[in-house]
C-alpha atoms as a PDB file:
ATOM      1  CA  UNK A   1     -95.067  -8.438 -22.980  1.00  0.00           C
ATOM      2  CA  UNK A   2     -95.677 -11.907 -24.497  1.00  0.00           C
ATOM      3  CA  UNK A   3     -93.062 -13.760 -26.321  1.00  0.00           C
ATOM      4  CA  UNK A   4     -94.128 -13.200 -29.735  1.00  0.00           C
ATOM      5  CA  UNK A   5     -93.717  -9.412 -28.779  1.00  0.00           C
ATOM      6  CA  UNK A   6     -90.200  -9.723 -27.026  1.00  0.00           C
ATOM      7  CA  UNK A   7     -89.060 -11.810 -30.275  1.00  0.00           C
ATOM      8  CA  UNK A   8     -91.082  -8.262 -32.337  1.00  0.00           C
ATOM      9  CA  UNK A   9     -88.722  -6.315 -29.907  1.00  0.00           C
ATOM     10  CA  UNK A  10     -85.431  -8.413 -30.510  1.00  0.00           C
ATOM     11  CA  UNK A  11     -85.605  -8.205 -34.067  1.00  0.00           C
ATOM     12  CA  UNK A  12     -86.587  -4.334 -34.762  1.00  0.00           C
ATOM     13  CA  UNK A  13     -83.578  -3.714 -32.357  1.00  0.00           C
ATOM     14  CA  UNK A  14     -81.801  -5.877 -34.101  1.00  0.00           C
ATOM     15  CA  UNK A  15     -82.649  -3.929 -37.291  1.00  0.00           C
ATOM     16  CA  UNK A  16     -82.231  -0.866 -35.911  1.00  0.00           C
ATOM     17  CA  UNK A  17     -78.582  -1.572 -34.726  1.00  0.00           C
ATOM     18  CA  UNK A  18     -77.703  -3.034 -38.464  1.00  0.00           C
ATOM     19  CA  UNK A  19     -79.157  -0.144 -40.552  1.00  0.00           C
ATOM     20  CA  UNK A  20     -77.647   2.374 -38.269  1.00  0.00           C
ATOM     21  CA  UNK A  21     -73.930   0.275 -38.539  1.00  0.00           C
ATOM     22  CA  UNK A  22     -74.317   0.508 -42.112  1.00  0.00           C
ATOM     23  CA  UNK A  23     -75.326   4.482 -42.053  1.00  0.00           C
ATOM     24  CA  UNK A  24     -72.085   5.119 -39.959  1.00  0.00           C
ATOM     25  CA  UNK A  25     -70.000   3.147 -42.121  1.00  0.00           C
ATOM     26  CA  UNK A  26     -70.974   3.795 -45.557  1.00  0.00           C
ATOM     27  CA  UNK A  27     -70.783   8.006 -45.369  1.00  0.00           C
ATOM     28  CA  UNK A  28     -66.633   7.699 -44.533  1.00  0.00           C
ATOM     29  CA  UNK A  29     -66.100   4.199 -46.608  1.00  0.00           C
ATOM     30  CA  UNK A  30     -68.010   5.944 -49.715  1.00  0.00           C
ATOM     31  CA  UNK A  31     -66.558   9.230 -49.326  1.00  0.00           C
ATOM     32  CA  UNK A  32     -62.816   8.252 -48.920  1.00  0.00           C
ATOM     33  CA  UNK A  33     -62.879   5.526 -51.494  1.00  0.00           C
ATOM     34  CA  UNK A  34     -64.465   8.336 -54.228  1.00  0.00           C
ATOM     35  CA  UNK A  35     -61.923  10.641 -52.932  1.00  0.00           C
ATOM     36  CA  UNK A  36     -59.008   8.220 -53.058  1.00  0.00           C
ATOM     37  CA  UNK A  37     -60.259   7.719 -56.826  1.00  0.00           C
ATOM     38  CA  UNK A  38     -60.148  11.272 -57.313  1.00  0.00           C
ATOM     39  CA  UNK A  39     -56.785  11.926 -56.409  1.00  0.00           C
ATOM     40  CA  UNK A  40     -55.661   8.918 -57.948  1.00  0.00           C
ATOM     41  CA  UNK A  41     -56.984   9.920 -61.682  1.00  0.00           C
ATOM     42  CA  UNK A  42     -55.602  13.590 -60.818  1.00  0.00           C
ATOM     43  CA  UNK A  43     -52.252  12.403 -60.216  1.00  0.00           C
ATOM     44  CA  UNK A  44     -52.053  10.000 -63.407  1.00  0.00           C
ATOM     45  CA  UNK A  45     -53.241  12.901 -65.305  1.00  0.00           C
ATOM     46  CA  UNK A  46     -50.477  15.426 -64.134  1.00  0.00           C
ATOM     47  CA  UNK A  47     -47.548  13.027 -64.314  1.00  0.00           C
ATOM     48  CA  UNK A  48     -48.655  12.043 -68.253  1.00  0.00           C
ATOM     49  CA  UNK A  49     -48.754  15.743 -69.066  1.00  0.00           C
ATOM     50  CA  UNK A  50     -45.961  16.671 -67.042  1.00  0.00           C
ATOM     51  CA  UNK A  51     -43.707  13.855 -68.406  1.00  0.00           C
ATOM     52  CA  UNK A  52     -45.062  14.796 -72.330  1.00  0.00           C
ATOM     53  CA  UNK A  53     -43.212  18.448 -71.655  1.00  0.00           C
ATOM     54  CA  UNK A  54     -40.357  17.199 -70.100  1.00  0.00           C
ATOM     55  CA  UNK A  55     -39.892  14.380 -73.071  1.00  0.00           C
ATOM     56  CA  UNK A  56     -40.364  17.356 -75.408  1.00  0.00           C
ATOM     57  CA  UNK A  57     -36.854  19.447 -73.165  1.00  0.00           C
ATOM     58  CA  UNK A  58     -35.075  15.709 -73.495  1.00  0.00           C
ATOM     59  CA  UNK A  59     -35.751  15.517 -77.529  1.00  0.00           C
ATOM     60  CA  UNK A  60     -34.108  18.683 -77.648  1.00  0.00           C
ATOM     61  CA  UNK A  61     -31.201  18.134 -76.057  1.00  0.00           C
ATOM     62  CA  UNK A  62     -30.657  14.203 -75.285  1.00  0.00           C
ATOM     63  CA  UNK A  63     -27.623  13.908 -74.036  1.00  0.00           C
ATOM     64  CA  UNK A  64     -27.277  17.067 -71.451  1.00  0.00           C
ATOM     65  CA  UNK A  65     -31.064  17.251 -70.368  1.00  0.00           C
ATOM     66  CA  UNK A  66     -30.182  15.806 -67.385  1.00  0.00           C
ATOM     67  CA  UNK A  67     -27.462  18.621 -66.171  1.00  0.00           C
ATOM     68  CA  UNK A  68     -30.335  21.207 -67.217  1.00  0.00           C
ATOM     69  CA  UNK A  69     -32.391  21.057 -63.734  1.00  0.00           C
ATOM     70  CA  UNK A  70     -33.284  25.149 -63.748  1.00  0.00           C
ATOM     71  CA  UNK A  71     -35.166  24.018 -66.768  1.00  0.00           C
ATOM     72  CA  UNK A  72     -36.604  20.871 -65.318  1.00  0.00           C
ATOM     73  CA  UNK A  73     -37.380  22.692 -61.808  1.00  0.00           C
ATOM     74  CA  UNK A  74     -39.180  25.732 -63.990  1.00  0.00           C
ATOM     75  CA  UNK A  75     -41.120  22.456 -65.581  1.00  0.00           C
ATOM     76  CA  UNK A  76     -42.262  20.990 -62.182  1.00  0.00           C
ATOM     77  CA  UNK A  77     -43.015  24.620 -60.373  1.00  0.00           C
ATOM     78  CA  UNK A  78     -44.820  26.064 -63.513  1.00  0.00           C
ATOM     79  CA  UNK A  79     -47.160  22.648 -63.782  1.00  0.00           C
ATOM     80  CA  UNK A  80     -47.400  22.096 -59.933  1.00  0.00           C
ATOM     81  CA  UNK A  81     -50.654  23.161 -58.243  1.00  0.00           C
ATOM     82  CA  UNK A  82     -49.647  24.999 -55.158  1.00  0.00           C
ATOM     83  CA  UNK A  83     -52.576  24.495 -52.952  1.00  0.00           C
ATOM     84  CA  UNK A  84     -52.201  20.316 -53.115  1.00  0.00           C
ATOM     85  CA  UNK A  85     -49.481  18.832 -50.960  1.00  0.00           C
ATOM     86  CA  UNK A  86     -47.676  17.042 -53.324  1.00  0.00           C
ATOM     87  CA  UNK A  87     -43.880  16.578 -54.641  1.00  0.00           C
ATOM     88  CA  UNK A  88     -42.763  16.150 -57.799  1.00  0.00           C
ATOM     89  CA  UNK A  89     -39.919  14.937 -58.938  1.00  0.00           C
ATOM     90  CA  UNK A  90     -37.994  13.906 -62.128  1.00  0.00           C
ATOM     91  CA  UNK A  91     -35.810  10.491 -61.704  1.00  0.00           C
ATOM     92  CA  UNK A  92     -33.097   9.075 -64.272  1.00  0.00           C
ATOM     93  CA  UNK A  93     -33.230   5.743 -65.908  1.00  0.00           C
ATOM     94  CA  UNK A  94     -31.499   3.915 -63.026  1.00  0.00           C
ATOM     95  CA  UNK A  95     -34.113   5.637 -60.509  1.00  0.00           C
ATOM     96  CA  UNK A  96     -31.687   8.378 -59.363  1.00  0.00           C
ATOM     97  CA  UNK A  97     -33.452  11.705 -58.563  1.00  0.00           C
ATOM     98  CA  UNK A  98     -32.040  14.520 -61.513  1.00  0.00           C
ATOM     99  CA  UNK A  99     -34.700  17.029 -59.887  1.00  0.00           C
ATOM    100  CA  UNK A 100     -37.388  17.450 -57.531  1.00  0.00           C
ATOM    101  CA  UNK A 101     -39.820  20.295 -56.040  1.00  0.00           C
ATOM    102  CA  UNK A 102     -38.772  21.325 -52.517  1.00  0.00           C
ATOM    103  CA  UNK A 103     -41.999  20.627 -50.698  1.00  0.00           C
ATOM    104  CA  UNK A 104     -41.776  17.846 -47.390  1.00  0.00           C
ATOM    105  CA  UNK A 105     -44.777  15.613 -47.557  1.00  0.00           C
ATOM    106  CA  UNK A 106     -46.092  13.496 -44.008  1.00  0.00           C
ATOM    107  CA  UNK A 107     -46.514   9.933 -44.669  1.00  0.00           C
ATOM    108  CA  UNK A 108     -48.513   8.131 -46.069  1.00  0.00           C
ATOM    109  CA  UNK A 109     -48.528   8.787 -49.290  1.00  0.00           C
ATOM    110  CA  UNK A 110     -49.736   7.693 -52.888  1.00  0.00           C
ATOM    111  CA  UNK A 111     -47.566   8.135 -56.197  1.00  0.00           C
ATOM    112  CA  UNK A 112     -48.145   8.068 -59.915  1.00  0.00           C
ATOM    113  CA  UNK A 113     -45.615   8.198 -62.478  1.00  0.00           C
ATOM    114  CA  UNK A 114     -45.289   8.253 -66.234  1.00  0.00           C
ATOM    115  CA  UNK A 115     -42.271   7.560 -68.751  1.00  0.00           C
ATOM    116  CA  UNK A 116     -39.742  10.117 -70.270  1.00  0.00           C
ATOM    117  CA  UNK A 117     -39.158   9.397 -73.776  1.00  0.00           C
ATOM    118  CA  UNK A 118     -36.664   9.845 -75.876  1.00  0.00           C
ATOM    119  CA  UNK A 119     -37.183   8.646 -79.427  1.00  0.00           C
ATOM    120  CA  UNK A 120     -39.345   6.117 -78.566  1.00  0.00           C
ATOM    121  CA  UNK A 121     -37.382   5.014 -75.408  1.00  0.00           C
ATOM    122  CA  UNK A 122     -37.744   5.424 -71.848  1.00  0.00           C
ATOM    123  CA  UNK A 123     -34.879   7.399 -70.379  1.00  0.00           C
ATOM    124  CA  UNK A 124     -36.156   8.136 -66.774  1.00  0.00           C
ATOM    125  CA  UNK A 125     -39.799   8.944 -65.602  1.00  0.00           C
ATOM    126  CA  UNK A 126     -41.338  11.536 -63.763  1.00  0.00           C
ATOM    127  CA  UNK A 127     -43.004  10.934 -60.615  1.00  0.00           C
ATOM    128  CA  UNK A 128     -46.209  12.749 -58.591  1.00  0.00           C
ATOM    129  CA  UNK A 129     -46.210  11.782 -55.280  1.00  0.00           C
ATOM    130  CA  UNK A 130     -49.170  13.314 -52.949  1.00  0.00           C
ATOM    131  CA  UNK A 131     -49.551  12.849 -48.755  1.00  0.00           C
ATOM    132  CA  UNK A 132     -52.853  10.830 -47.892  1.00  0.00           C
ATOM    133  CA  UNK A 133     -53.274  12.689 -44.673  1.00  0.00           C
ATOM    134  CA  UNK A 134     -55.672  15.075 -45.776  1.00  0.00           C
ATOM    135  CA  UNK A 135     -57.774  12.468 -47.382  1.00  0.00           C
ATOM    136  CA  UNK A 136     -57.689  10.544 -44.403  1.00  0.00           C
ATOM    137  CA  UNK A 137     -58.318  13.643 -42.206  1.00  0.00           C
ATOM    138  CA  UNK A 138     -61.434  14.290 -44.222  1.00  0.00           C
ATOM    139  CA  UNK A 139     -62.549  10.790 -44.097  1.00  0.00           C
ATOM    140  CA  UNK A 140     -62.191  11.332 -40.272  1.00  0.00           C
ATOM    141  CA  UNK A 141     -64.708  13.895 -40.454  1.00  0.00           C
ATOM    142  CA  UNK A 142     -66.614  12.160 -42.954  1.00  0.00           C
ATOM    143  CA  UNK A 143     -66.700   9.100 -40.695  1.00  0.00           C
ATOM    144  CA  UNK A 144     -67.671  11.278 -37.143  1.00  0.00           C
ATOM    145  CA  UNK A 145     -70.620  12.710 -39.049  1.00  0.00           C
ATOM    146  CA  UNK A 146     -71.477   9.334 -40.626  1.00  0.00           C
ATOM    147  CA  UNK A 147     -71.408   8.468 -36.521  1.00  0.00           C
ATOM    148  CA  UNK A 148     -73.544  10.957 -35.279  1.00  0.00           C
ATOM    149  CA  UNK A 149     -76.092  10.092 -38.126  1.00  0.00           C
ATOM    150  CA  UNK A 150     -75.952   6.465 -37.180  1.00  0.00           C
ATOM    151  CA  UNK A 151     -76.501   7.084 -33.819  1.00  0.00           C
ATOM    152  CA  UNK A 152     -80.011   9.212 -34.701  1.00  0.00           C
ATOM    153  CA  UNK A 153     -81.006   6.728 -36.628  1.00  0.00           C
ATOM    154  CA  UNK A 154     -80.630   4.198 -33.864  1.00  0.00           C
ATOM    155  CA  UNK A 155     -82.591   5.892 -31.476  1.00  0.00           C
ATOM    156  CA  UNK A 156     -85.065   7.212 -33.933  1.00  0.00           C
ATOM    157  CA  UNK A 157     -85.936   3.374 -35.254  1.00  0.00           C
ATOM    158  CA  UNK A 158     -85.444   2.164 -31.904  1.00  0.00           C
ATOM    159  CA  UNK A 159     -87.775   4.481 -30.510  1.00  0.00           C
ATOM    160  CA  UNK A 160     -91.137   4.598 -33.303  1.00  0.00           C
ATOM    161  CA  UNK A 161     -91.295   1.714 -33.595  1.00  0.00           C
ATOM    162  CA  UNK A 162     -91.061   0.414 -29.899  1.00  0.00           C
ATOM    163  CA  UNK A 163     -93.640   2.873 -29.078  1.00  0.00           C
ATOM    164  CA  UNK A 164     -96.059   1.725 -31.781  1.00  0.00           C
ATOM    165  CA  UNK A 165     -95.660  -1.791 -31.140  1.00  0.00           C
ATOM    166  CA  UNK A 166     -96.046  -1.558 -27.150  1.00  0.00           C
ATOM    167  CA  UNK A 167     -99.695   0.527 -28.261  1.00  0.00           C
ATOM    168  CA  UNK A 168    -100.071  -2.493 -30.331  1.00  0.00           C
ATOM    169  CA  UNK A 169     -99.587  -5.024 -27.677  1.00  0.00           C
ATOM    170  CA  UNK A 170    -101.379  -2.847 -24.996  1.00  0.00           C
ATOM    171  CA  UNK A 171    -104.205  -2.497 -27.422  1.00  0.00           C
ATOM    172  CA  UNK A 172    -104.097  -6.478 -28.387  1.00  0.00           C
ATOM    173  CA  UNK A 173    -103.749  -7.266 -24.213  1.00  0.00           C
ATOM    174  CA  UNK A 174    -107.156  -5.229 -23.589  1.00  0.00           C
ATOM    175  CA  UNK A 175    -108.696  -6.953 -26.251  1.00  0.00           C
ATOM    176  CA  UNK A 176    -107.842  -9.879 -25.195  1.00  0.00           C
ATOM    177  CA  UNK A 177    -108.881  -9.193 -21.914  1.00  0.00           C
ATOM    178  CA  UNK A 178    -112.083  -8.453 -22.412  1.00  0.00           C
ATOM    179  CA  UNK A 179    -112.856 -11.018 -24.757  1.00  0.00           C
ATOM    180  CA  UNK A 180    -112.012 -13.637 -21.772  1.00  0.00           C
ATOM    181  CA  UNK A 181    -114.310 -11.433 -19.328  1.00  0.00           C
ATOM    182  CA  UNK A 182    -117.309 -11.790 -22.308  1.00  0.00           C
ATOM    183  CA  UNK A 183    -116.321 -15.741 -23.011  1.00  0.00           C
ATOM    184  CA  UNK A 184    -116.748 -16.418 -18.857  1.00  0.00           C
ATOM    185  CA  UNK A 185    -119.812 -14.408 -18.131  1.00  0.00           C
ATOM    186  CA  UNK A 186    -121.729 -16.248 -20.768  1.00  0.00           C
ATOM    187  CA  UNK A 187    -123.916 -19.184 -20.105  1.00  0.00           C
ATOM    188  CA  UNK A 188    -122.790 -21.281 -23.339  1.00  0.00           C
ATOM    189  CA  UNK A 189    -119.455 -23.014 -23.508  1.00  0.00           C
ATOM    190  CA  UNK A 190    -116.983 -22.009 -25.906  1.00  0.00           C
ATOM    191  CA  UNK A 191    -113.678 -23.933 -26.863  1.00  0.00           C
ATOM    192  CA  UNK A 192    -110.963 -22.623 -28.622  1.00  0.00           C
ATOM    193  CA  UNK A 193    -108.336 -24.521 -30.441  1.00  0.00           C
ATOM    194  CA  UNK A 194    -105.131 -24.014 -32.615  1.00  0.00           C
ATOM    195  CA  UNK A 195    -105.158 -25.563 -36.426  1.00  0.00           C
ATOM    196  CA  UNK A 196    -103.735 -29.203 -34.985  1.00  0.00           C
ATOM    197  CA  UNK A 197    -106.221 -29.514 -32.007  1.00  0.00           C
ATOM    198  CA  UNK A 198    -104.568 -28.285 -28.903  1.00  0.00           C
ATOM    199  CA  UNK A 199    -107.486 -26.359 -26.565  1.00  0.00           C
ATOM    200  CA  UNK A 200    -106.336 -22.702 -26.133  1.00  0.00           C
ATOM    201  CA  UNK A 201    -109.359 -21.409 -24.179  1.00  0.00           C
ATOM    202  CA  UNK A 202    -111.925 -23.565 -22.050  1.00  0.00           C
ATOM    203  CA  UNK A 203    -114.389 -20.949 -20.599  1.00  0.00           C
ATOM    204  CA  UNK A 204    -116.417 -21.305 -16.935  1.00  0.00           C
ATOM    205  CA  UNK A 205    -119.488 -22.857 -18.447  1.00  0.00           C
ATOM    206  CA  UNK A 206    -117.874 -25.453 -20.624  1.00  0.00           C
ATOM    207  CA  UNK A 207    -115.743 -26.314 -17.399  1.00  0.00           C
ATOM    208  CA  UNK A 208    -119.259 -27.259 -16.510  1.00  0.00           C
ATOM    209  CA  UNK A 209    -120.588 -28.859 -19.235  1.00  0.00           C
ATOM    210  CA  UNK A 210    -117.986 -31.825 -19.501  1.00  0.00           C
ATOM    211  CA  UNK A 211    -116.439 -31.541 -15.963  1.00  0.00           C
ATOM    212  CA  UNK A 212    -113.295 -30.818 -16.204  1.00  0.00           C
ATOM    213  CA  UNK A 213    -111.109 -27.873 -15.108  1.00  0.00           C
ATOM    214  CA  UNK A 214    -109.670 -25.488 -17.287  1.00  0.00           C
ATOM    215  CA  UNK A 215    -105.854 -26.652 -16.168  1.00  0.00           C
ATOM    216  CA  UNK A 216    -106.676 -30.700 -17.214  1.00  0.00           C
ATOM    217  CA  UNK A 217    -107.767 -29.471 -20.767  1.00  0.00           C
ATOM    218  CA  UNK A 218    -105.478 -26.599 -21.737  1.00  0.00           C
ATOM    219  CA  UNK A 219    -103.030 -27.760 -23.568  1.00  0.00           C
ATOM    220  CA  UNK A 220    -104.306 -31.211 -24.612  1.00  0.00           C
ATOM    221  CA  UNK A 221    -106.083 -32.063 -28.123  1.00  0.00           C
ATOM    222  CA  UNK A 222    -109.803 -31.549 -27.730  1.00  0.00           C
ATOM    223  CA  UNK A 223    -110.521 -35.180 -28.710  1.00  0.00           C
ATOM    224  CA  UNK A 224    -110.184 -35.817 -24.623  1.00  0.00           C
ATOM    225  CA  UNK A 225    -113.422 -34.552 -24.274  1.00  0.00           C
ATOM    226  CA  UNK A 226    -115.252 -37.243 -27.413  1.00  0.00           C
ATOM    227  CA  UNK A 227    -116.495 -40.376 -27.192  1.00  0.00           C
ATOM    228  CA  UNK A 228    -115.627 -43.029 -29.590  1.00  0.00           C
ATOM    229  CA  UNK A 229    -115.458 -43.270 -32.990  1.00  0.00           C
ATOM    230  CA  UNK A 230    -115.514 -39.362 -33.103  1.00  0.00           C
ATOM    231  CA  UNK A 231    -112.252 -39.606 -30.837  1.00  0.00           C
ATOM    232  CA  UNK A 232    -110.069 -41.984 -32.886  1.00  0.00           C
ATOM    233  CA  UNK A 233    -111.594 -40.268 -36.493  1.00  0.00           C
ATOM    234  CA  UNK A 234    -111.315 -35.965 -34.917  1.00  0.00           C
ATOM    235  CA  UNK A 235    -107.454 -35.259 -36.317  1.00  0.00           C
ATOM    236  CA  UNK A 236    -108.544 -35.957 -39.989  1.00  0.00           C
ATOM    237  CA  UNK A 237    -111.863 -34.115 -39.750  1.00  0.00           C
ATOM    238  CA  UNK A 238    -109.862 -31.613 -38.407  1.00  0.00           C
ATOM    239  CA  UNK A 239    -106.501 -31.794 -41.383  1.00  0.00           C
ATOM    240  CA  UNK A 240    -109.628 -32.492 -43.405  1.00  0.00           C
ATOM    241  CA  UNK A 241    -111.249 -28.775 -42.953  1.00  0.00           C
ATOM    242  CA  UNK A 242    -107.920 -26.859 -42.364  1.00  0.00           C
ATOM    243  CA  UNK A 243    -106.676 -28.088 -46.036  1.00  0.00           C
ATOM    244  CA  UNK A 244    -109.722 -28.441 -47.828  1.00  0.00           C
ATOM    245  CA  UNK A 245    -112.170 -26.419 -45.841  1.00  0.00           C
ATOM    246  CA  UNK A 246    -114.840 -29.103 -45.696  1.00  0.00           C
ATOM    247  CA  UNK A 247    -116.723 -29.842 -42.509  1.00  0.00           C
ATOM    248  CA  UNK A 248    -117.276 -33.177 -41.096  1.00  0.00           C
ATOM    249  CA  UNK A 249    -118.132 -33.196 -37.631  1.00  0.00           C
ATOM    250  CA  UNK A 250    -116.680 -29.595 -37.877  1.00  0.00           C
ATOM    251  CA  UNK A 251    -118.228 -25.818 -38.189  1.00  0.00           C
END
């Protein structure tokens, strides 16, 4: 495989490997920060309505609310949503815990909160607090699958397209070859140059022709091979018909 195909080669597997990075790591990132969101909005959502009945209990009775915890706990089991792991809890205005729902919760966690009111002040608040290990366990999950897909991907654009391009260059290489078995058999001699010059191809006959071997021209600008003034004047005819397309000495 030439260069230009190894460099082909480099960079698809260089694609590959970033596309399939950014598979594996956008399925877990994607899901957990949507379902960190979720929970987040969830919890804001049950601590404002939460704290709006237990404000309504503390209008009621301001100044003993606090000694009526059956009340509060009935306020906190009949909101609470059994199948979330989450504890609830209802804390005075110097952060001391009046009441709170019995469950144990594994770090980490998240909490929300929201103000209890009493006549337009805040006499405590009441706080949702919810374990992030299921959301991370999830995420887990989230992330193994996002893994696995990554990984097919890998091989799948490592693969196609490996196998397309080495048809490509083993098509291109056959070619090539037998254009170089029709340029030597021929009786006429054919030069082949790059846009600044430099000979690419010197075949048998022209080897002939102006004497030289094939190794002393390769390489070197094909004004070796002129006479004077078409030496000295050949790079601008040549700039001249690669820019402008007009011939002088040329096509």
């Amino acid at each position: 495989m030439n260069e230009s195909g190894n460099a082909t080669t480099r960079t698809i597997n260089r694609m590959a490997v970033v596309l399939s990075s950014l598979i594996a790591l956008a399925f877990p990132a994607i899901f957990g920060a949507l379902e960190y969101r979720s929970h987040v909005v969830s919890m804001e959502m049950e601590a404002h309505f939460s704290a709006v009945l237990v404000s309504e209990l503390i209008n009621i009775n301001p100044e003993l609310w606090q000694f009526e915890e059956h009340r509060l706990e009935d306020l906190i089991k009949d909101q609470k949503d059994a199948g979330l792991p989450e504890v609830r809890r209802v804390l005075g205005d110097k952060g001391q815990v009046i009441v709170q729902s019995p469950e144990q919760l594994d770090a980490p966690t998240i909490s929300r909160s929201a103000l209890l009111m009493d006549a337009g002040s805040a006499v405590g608040r009441l706080e949702v607090i919810r374990s992030l290990r299921p959301l991370l366990f999830q995420t887990a999950l989230v992330g193994l699958l996002g893994f696995l897909l990554g990984l097919a991907m890998l091989v799948v654009l490592r693969i196609y397209p490996l196998q397309a391009l080495n048809r490509a260059l083993e098509t291109l290489a056959n070619e090539k070859k037998r254009a170089e078995l029709i340029l030597d058999s021929i009786d006429d001699g054919v030069i082949t140059i790059d846009s600044r010059g430099t000979v690419l191809s010197f075949n048998p006959a022209a080897q002939k022709i102006f004497g030289y071997a094939s190794e002393q021209v390769m390489g070197h600008n094909l004004k070796m091979l002129m006479p004077e003034p078409d030496r000295g004047a050949h790079d601008d005819y040549l700039h001249r018909y690669v820019t402008t397309g007009e011939a002088k000495m040329l096509g």
